[in-house]
C-alpha atoms as a PDB file:
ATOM      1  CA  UNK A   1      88.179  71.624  95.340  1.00  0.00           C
ATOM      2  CA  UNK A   2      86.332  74.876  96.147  1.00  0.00           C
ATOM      3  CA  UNK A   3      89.332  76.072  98.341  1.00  0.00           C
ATOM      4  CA  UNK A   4      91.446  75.679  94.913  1.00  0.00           C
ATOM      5  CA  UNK A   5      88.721  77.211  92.801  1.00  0.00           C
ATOM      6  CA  UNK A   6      88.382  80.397  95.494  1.00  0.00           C
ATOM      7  CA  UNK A   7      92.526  81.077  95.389  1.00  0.00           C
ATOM      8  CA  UNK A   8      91.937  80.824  91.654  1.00  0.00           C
ATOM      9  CA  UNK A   9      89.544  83.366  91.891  1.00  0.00           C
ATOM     10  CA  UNK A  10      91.336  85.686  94.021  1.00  0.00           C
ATOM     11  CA  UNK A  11      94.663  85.105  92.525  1.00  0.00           C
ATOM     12  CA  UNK A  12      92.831  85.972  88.857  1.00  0.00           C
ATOM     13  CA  UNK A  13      91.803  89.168  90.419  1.00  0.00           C
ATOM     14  CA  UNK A  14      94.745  90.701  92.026  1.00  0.00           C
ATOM     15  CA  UNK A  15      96.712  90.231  88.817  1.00  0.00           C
ATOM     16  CA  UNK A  16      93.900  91.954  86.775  1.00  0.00           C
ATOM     17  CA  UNK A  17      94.010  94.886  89.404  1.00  0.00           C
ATOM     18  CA  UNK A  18      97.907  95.287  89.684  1.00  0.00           C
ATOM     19  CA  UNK A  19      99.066  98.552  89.140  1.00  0.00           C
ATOM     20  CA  UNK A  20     102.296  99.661  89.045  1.00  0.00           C
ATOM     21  CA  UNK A  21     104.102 103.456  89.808  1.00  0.00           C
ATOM     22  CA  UNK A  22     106.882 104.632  87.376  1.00  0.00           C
ATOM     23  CA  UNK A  23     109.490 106.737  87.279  1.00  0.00           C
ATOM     24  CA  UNK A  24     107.784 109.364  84.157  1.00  0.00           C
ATOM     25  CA  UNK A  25     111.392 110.118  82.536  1.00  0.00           C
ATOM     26  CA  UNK A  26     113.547 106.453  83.361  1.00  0.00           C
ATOM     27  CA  UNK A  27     110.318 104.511  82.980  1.00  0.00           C
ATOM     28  CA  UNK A  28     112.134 102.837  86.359  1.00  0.00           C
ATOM     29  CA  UNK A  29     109.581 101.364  88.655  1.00  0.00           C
ATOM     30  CA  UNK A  30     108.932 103.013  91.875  1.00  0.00           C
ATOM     31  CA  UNK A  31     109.428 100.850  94.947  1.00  0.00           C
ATOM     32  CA  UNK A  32     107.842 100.928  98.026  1.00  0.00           C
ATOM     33  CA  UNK A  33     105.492 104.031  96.961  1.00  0.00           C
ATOM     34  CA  UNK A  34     102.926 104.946  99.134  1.00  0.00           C
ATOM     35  CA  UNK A  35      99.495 105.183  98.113  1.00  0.00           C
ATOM     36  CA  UNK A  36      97.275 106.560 100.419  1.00  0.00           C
ATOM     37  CA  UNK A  37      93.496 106.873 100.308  1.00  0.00           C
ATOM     38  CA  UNK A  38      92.824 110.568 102.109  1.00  0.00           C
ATOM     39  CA  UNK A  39      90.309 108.857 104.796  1.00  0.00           C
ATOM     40  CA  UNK A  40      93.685 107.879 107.066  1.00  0.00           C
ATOM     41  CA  UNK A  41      93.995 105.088 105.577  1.00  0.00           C
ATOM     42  CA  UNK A  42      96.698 103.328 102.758  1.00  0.00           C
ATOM     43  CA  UNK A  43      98.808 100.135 101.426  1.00  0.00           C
ATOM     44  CA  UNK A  44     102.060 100.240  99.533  1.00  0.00           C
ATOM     45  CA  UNK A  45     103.450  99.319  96.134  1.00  0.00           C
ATOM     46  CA  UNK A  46     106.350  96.531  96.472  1.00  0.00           C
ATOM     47  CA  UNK A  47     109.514  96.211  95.581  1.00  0.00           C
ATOM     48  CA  UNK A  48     108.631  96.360  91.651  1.00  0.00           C
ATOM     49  CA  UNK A  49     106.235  99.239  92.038  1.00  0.00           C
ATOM     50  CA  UNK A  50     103.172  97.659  92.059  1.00  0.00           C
ATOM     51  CA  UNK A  51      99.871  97.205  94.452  1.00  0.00           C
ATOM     52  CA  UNK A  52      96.518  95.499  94.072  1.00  0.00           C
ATOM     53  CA  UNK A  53      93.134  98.145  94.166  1.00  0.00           C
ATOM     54  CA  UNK A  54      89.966  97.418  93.020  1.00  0.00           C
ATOM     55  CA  UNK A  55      86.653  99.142  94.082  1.00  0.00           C
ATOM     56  CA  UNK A  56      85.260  95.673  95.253  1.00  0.00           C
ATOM     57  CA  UNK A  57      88.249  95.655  98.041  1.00  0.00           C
ATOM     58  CA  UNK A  58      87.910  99.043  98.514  1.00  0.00           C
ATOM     59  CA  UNK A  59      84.478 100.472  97.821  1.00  0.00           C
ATOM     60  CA  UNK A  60      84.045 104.103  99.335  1.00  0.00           C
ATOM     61  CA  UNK A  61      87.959 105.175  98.190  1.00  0.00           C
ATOM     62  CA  UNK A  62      87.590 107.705  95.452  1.00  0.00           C
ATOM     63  CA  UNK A  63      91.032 109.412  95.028  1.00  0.00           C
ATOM     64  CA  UNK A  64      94.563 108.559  95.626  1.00  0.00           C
ATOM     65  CA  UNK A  65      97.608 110.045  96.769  1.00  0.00           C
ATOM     66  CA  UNK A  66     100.749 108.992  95.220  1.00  0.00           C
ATOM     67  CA  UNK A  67     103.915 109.729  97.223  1.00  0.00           C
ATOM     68  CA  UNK A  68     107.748 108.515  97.022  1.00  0.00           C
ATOM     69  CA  UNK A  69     110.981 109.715  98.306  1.00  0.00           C
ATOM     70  CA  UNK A  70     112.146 112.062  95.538  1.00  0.00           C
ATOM     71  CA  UNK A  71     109.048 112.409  93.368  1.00  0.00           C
ATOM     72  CA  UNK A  72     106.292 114.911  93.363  1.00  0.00           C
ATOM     73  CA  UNK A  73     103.230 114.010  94.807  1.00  0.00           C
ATOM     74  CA  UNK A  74     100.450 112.253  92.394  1.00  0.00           C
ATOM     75  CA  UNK A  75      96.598 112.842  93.321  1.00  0.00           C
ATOM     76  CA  UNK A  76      94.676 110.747  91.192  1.00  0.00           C
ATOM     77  CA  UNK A  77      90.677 109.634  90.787  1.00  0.00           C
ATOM     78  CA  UNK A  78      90.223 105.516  91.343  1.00  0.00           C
ATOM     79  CA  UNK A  79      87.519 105.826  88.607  1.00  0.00           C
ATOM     80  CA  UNK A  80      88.716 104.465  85.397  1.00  0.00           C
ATOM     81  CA  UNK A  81      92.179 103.577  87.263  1.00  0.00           C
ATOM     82  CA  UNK A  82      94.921 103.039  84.181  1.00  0.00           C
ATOM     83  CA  UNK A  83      97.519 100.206  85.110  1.00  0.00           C
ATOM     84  CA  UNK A  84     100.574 102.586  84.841  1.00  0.00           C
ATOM     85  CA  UNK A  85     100.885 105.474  86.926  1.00  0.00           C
ATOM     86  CA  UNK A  86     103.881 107.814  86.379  1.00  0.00           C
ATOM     87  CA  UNK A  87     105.618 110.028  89.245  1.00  0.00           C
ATOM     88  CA  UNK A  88     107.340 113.398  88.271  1.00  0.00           C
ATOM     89  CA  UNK A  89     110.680 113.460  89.551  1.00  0.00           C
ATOM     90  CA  UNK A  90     111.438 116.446  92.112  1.00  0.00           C
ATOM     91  CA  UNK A  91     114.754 117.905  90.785  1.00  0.00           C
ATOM     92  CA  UNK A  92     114.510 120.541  93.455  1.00  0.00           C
ATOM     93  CA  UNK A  93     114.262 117.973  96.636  1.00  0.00           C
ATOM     94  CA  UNK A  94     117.326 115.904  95.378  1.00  0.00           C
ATOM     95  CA  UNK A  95     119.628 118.995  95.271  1.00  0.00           C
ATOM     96  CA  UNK A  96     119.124 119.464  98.761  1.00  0.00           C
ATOM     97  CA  UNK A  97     121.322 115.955  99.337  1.00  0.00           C
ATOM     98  CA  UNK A  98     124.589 116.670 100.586  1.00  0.00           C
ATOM     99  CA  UNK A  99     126.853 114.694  98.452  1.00  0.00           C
ATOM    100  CA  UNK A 100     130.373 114.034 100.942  1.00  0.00           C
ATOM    101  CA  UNK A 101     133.498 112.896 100.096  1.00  0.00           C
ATOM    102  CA  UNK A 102     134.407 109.533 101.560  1.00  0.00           C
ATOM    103  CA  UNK A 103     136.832 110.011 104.457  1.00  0.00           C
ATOM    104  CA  UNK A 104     139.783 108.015 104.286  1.00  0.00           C
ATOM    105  CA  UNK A 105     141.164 109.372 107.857  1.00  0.00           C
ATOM    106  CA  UNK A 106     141.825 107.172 110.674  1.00  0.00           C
ATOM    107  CA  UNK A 107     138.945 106.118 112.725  1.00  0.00           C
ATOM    108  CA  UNK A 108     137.366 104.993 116.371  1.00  0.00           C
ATOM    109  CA  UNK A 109     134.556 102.797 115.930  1.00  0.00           C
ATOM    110  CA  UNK A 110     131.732 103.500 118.744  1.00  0.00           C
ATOM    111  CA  UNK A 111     128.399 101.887 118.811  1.00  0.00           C
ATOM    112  CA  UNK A 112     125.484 102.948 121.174  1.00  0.00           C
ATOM    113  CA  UNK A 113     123.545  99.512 122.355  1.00  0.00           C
ATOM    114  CA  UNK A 114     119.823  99.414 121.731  1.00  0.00           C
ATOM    115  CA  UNK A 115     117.479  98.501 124.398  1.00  0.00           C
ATOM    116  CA  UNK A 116     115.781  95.129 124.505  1.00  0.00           C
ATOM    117  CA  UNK A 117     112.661  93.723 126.121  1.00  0.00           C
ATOM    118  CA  UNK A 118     110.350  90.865 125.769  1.00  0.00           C
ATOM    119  CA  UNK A 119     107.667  91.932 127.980  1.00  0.00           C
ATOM    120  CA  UNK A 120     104.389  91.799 125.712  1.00  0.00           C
ATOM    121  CA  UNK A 121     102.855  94.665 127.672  1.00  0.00           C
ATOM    122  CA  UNK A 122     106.380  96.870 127.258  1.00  0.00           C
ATOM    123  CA  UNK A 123     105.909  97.026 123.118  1.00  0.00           C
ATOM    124  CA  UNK A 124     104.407  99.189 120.355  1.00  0.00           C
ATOM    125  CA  UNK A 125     101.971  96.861 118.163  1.00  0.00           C
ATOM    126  CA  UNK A 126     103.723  98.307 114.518  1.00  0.00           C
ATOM    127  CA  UNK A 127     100.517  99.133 111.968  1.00  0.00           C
ATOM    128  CA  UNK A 128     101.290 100.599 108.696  1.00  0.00           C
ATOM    129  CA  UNK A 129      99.730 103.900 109.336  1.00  0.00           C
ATOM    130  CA  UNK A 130     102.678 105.046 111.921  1.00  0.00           C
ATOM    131  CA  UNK A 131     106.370 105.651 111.136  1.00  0.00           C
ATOM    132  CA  UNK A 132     108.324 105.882 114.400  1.00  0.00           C
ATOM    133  CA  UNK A 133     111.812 108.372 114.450  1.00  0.00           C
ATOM    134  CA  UNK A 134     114.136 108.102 117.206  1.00  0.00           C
ATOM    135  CA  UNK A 135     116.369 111.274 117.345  1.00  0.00           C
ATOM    136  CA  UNK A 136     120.599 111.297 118.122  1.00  0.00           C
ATOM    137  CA  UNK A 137     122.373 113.628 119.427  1.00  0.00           C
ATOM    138  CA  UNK A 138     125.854 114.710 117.530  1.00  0.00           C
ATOM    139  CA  UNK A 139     128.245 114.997 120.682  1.00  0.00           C
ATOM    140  CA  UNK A 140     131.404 115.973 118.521  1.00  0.00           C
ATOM    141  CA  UNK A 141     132.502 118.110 116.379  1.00  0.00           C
ATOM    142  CA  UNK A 142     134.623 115.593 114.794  1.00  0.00           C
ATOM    143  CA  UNK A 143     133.179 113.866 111.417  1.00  0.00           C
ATOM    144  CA  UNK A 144     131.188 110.721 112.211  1.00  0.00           C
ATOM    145  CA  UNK A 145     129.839 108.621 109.477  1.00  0.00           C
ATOM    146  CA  UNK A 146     126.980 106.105 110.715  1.00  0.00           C
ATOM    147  CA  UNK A 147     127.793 101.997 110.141  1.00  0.00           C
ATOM    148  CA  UNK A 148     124.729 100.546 111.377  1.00  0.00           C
ATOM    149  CA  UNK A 149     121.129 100.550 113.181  1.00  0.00           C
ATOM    150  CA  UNK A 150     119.980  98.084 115.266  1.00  0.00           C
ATOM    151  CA  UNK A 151     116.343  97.612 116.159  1.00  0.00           C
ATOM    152  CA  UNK A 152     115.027  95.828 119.000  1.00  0.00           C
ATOM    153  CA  UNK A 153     112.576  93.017 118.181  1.00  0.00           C
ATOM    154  CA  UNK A 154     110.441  91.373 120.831  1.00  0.00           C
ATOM    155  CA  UNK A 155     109.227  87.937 119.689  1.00  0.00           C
ATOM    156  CA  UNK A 156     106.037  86.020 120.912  1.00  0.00           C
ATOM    157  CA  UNK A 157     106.192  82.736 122.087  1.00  0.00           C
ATOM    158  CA  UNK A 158     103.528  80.300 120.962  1.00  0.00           C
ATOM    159  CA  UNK A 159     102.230  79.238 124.315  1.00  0.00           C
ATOM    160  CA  UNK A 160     101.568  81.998 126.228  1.00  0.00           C
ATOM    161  CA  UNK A 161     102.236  80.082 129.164  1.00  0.00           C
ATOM    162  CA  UNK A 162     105.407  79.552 128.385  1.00  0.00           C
ATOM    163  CA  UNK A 163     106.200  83.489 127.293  1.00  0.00           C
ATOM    164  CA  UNK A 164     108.826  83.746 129.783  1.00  0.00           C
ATOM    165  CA  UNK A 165     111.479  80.524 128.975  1.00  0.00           C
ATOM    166  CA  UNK A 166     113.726  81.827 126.526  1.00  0.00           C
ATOM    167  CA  UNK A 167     113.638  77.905 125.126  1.00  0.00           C
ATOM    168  CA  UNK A 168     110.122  78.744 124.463  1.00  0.00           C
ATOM    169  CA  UNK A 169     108.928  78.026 120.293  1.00  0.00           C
ATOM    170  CA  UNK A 170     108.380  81.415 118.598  1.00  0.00           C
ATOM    171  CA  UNK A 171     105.980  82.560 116.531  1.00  0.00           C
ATOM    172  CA  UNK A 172     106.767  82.860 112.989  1.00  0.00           C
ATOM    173  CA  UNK A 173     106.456  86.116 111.059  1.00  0.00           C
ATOM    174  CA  UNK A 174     107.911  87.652 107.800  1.00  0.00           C
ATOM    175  CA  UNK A 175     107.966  91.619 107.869  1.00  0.00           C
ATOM    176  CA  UNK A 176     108.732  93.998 105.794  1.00  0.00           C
ATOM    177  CA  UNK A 177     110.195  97.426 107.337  1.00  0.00           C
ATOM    178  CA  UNK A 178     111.544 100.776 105.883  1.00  0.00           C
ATOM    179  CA  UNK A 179     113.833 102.752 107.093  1.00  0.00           C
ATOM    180  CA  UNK A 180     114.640 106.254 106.800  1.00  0.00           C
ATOM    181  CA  UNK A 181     116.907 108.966 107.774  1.00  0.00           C
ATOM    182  CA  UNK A 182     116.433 112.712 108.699  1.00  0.00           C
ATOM    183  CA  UNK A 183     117.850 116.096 109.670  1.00  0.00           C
ATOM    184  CA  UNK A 184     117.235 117.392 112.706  1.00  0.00           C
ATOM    185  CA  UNK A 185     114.779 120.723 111.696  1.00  0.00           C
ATOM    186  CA  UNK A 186     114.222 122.669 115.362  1.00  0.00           C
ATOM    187  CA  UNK A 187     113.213 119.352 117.141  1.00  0.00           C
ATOM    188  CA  UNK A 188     111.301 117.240 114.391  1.00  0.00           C
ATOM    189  CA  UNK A 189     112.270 115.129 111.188  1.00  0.00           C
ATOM    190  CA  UNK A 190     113.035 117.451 108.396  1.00  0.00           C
ATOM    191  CA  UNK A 191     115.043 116.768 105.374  1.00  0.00           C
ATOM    192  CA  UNK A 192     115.750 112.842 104.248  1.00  0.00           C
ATOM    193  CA  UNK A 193     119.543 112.512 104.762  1.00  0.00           C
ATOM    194  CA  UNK A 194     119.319 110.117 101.912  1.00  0.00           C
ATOM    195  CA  UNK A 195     117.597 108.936  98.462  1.00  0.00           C
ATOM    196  CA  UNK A 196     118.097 105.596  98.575  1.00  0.00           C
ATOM    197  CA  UNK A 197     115.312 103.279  99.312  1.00  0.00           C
ATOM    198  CA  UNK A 198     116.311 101.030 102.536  1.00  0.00           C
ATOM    199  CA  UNK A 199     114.036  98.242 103.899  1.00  0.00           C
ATOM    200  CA  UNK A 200     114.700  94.689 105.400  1.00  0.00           C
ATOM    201  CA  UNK A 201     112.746  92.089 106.016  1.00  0.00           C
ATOM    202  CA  UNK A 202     112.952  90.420 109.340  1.00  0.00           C
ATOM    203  CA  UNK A 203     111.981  87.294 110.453  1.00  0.00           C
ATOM    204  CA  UNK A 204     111.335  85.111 114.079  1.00  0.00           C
ATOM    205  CA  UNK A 205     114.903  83.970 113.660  1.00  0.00           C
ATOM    206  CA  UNK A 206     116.776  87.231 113.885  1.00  0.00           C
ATOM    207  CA  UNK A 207     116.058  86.737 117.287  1.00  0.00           C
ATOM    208  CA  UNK A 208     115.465  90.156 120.005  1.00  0.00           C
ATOM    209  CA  UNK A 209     117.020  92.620 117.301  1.00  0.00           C
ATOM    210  CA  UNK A 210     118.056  93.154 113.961  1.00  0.00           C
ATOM    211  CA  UNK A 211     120.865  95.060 112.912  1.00  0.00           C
ATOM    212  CA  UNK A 212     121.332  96.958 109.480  1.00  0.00           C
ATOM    213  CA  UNK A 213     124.176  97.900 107.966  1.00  0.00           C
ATOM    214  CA  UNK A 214     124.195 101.308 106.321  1.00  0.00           C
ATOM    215  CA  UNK A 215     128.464 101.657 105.756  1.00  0.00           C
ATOM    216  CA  UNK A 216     127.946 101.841 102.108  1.00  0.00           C
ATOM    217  CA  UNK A 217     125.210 104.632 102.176  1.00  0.00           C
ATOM    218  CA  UNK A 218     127.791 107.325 103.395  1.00  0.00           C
ATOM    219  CA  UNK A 219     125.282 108.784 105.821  1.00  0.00           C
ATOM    220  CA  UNK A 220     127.667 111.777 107.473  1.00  0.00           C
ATOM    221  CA  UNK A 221     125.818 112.728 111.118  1.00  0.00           C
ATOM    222  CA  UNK A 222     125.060 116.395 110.839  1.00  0.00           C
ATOM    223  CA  UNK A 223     125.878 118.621 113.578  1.00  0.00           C
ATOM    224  CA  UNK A 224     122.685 119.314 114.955  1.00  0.00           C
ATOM    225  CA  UNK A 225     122.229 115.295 115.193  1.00  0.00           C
ATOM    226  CA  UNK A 226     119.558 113.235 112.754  1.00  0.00           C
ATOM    227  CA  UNK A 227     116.635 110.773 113.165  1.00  0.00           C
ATOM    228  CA  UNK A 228     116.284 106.975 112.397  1.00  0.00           C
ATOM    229  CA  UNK A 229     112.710 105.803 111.318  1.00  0.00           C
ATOM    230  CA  UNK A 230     111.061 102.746 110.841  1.00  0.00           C
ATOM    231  CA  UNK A 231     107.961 102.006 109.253  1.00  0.00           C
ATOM    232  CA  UNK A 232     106.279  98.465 109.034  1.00  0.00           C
ATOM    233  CA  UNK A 233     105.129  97.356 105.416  1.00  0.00           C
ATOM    234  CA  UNK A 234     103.448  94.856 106.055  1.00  0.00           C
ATOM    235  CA  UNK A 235     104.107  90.760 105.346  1.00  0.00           C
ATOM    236  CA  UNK A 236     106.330  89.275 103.134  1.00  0.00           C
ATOM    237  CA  UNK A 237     106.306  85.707 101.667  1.00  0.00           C
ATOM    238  CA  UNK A 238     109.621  83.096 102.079  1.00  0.00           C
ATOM    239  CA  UNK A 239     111.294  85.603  99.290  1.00  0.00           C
ATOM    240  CA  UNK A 240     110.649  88.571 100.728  1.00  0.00           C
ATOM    241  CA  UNK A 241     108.078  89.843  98.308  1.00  0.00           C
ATOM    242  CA  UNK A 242     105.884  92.150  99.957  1.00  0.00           C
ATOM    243  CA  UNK A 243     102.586  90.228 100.017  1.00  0.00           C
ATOM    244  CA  UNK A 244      99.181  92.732  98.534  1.00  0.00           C
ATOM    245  CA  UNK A 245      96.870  91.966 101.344  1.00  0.00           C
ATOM    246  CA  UNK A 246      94.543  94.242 102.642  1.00  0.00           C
ATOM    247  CA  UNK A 247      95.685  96.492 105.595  1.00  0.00           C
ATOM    248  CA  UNK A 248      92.660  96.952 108.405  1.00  0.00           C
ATOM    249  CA  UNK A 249      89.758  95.250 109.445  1.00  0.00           C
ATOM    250  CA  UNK A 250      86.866  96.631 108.731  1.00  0.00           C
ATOM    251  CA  UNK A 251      84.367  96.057 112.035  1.00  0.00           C
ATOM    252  CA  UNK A 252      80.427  96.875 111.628  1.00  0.00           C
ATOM    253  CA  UNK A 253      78.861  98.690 114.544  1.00  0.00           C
ATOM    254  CA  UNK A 254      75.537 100.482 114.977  1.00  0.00           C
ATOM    255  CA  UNK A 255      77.374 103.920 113.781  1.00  0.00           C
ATOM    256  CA  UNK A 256      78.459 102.390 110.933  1.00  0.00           C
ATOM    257  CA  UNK A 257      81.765 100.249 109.732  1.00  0.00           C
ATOM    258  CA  UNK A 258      84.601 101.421 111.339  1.00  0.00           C
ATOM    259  CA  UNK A 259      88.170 100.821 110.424  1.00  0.00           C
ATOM    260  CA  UNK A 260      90.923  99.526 112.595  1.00  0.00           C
ATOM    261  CA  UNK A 261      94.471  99.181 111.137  1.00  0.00           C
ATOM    262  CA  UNK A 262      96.019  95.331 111.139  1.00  0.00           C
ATOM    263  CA  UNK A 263      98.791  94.772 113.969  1.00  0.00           C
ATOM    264  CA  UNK A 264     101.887  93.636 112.528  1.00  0.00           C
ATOM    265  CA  UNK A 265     104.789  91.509 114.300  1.00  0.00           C
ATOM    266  CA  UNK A 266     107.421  91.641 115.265  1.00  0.00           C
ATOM    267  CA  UNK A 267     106.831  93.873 118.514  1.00  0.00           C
ATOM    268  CA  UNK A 268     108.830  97.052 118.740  1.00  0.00           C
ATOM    269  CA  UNK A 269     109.684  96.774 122.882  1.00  0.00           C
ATOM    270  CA  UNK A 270     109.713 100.268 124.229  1.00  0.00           C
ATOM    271  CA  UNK A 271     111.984 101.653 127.184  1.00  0.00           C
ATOM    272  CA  UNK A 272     111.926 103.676 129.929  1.00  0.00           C
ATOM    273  CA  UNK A 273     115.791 104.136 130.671  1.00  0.00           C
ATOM    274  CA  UNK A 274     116.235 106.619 128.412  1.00  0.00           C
ATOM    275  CA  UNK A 275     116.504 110.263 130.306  1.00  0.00           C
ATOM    276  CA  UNK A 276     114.832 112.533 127.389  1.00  0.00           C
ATOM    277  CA  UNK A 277     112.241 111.878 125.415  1.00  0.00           C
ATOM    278  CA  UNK A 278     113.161 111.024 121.798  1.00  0.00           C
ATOM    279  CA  UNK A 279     110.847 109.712 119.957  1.00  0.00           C
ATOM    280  CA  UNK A 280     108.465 110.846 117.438  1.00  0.00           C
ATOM    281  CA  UNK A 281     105.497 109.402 116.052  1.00  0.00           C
ATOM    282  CA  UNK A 282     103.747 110.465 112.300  1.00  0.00           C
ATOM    283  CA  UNK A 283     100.490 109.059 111.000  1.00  0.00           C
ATOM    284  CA  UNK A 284     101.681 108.910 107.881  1.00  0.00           C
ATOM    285  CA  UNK A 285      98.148 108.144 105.206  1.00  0.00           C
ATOM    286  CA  UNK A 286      96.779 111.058 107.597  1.00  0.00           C
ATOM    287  CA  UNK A 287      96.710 114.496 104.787  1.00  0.00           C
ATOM    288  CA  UNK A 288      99.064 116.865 105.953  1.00  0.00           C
ATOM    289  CA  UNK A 289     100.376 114.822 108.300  1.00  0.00           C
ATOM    290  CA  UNK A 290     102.740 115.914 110.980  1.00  0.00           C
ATOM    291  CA  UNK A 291     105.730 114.357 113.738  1.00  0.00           C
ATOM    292  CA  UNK A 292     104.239 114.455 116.898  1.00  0.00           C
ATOM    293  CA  UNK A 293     106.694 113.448 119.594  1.00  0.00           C
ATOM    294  CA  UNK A 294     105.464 110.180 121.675  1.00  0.00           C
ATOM    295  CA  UNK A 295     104.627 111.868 125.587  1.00  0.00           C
ATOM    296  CA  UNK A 296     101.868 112.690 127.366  1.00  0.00           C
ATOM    297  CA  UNK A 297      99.429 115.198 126.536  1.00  0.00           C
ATOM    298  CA  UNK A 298     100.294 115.231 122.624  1.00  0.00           C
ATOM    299  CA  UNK A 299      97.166 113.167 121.584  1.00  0.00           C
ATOM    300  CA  UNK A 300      98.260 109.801 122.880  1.00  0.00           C
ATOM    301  CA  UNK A 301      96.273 107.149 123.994  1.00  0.00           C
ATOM    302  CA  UNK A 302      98.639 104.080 124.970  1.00  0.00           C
ATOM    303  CA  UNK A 303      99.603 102.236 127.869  1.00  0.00           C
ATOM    304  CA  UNK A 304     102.882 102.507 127.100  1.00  0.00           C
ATOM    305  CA  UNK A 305     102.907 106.136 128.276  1.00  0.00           C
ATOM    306  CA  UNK A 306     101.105 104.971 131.495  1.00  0.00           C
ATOM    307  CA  UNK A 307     104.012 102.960 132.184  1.00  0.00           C
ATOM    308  CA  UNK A 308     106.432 105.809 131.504  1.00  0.00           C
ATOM    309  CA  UNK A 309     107.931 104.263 128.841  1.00  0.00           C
ATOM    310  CA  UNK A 310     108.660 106.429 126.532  1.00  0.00           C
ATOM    311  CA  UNK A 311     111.551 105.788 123.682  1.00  0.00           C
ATOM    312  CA  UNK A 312     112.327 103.258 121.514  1.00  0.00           C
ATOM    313  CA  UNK A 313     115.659 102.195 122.218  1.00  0.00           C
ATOM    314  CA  UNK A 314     117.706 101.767 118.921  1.00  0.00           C
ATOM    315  CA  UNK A 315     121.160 101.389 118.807  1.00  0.00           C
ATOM    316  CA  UNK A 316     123.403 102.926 116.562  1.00  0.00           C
ATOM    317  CA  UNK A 317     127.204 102.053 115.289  1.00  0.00           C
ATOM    318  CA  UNK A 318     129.383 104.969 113.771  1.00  0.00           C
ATOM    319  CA  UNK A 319     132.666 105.758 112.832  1.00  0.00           C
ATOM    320  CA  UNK A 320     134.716 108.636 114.539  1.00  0.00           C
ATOM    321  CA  UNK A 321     137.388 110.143 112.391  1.00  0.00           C
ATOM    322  CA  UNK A 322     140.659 111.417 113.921  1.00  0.00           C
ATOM    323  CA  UNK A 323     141.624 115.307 113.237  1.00  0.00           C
ATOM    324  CA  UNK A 324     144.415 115.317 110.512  1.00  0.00           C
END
């Protein structure tokens, strides 16, 4: 009885601190905005444009910073928080989307494997402060239109002992992701190739990747080559709704309470079989914010890097059309 009576009590209020972002002309909700808290730190709305804050779960955040793929920026005080916030539209950011033709031409499909691992001590721990962009080159001057991403997954067993049998049980996870696409701008992630909101959820029974297909957003490869991002959400339940629960622990020390950002699975295994270096990392609830590519020297502190390992090895599938 007072475990019912506590989720009662919880339940009660998260749905009398649900927000939710809007579109300010369409009235549309806003999915997957992010709201972050200028101290580094952030959740996201789901899929209907809404998140849970309260000052009781999060006591010393006094402004927030509303952003969205399209939409101006919204900075607004937690004091007095209404339960509709509404986004501007950015007119000016969605001209810059190159609007192509689709190609009816003759075509090669290619595909570029990813590169998979299920050494625990090979992978990136995902937390929902860090978007990871893997850059491709364009090695024709021929049109290419991307199919599909794959992402490598590396999955846990539940004995640790056993780690190493591929019959091993699995432990079970639900996970959000995003995904994103950009230009290549001298080196780094510039422009979003694309409006649309992407995200999948994947699950222990994908198995060591997932792949995505992306035919049907007619993303065109530019010819200075583009970026593929992902960015973990956090947990879903059985339906895929993104679940509102809080994202870092919050440890007391003797300088005060510091705040660690929750590790999220699946694993993201990292490679070092890959001759460049092409991977960026952003902290992405950090103000002004900026890619920083994933080597040594750049601010890093990881064993990955120790290990040399420095990509993550997603795979690609495009189409390569034929010259008339």
């Amino acid at each position: 009885m007072p475990k019912i009576l506590f989720f009662i009590l919880v339940f009660s209020q998260s749905a009398l601190a649900q927000i939710t972002v809007l579109d300010s002309i369409s009235k549309y909700p806003v999915s997957y905005a992010t709201i972050s808290f200028g101290n580094g730190q952030g959740i996201f709305a789901d899929d209907e444009g809404t998140f849970v804050f309260t000052k009781k779960l999060y006591p010393d955040v006094d402004s927030l910073y509303i952003s969205a793929l399209g939409f101006k920026t919204l900075n607004i005080a937690t004091e007095n928080l209404p339960k509709q916030l509404l986004m501007l539209p950015q007119a000016d950011e969605l001209d810059q989307v190159t609007v192509r033709t689709k190609l009816n031409r003759k075509f090669k499909e290619e595909t570029l494997k990813p590169y998979l691992d299920d050494d625990y001590y090979h992978c990136w721990l995902p937390t929902i402060e860090s978007e990871i962009a893997v850059y491709f080159p364009k090695s024709t001057t021929k049109d290419q239109k991307l199919t599909s991403v794959t992402f490598p997954i590396a999955l846990e067993s539940k004995d640790w002992k056993k780690r190493k049998r591929s019959n091993s049980d699995k432990k079970a996870f639900s996970t959000l992701f995003k995904v994103q696409f950009y230009a290549n701008d001298n080196g780094l992630p510039g422009k979003s190739l694309t409006y649309e909101t992407i995200v999948f959820r994947a699950t222990e029974k994908n198995g060591d990747a997932f792949t995505l297909n992306v035919d049907d957003f007619d993303i065109y490869l530019p010819k200075d080559g583009f970026f593929v991002s992902l960015q973990v959400m956090g947990y879903t339940d059985k339906t895929g709704k993104l679940l509102p629960n809080k994202k870092y622990k919050e440890i007391k020390t003797k300088n005060g309470t510091v705040k660690i950002p929750t590790n999220f699975r699946p694993l993201l295994p990292f490679t070092g079989d890959i001759q460049s270096k092409n991977t960026f990392i952003k902290r992405i609830f950090i103000n002004g914010n900026n890619w920083v590519k994933f080597d040594k020297g750049n601010g890093f502190r990881s064993s990955l890097l120790d290990q040399e390992l420095y990509n993550y090895g997603i795979g690609i599938g495009f189409k390569t059309f034929k010259d008339e």
